[in-house]
Protein backbone atom coordinates (compact mmCIF):
# COMPACT_ATOMS: atom_id res chain seq x y z
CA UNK A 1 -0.34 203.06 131.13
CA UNK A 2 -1.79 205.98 130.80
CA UNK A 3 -0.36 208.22 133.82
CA UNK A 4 -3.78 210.65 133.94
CA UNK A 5 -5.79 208.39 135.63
CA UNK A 6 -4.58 204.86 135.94
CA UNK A 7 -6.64 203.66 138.84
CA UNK A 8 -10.39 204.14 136.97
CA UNK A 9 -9.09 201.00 135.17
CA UNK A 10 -8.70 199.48 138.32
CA UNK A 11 -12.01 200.16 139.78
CA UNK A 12 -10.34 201.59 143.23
CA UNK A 13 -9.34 205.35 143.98
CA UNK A 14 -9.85 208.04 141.28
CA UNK A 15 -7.23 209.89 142.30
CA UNK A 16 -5.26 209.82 139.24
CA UNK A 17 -8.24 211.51 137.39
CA UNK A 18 -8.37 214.35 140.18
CA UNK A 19 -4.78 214.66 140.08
CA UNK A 20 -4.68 215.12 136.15
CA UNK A 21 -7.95 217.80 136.69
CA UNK A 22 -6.09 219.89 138.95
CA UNK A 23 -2.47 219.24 137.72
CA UNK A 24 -1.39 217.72 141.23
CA UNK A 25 2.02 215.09 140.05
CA UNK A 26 0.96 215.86 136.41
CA UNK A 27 -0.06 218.00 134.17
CA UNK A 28 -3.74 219.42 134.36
CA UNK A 29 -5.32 218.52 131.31
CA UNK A 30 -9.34 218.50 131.56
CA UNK A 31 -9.71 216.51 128.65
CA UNK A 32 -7.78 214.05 130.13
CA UNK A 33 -9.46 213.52 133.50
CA UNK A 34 -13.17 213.99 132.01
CA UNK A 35 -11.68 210.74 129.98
CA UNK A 36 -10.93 208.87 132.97
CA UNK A 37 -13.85 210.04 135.29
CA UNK A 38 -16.14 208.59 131.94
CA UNK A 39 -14.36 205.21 132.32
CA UNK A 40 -14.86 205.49 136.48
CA UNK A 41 -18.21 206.64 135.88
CA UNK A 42 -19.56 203.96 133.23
CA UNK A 43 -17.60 201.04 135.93
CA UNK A 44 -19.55 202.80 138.59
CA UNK A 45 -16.35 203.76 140.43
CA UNK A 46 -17.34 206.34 142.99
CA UNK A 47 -17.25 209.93 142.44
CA UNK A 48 -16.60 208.81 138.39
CA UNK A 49 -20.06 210.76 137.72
CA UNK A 50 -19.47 213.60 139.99
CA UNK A 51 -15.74 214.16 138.78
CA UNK A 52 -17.24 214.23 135.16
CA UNK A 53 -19.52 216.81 135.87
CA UNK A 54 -17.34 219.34 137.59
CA UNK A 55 -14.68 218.83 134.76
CA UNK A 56 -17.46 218.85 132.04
CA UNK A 57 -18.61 222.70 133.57
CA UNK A 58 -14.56 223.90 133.24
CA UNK A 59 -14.72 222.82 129.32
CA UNK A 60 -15.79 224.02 125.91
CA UNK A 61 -17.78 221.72 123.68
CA UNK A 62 -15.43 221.68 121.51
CA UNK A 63 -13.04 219.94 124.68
CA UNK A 64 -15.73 217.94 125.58
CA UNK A 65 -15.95 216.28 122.44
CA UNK A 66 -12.37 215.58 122.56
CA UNK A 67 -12.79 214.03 125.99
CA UNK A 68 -15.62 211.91 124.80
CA UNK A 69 -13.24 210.31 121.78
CA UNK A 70 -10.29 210.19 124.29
CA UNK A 71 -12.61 208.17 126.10
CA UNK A 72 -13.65 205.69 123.95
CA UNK A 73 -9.95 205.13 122.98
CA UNK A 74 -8.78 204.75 126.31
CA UNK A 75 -11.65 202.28 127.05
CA UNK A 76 -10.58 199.91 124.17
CA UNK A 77 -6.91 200.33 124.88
CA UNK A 78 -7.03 199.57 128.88
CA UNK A 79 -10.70 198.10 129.35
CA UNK A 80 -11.84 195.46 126.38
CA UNK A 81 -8.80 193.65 126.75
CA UNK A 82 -9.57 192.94 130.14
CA UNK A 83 -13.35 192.57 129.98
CA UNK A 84 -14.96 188.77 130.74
CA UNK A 85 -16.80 187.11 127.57
């Protein structure tokens, strides 16, 4: 799995994201975490929305847009498979 931000999958801590934001155990990559904080924030994980937001101000648009596909490809990789029909 994805070692950026495992946990928003899991609907607990979002530590993984704030740990990929500010490179703490892995690289910082902003495009990364604003993935992962979208997934927390769209499964209403606390601080998902708030963690998106202060990433979103540290990026282009251009990196933003990147996040946003990142996004949707981690959601079908780690979430649909998991979702209840």
């Amino acid at each position: 799995m994805d070692q950026g931000c495992k946990t928003a999958v899991c609907g607990g801590s979002i530590l993984g994201c704030r740990g990929s934001a500010k490179g703490k155990g892995v690289p910082q990559d902003n495009v990364r975490a604003y993935a992962w904080f979208s997934i927390a924030a769209t499964q209403e994980v606390y601080g998902g929305k708030k963690g998106k937001d202060i990433d979103a101000k540290l990026m282009t648009p251009t990196q933003i847009a990147k996040a946003q596909k990142l996004s949707s490809e981690l959601w079908e990789k780690y979430v649909v498979p998991f979702q209840k029909e």
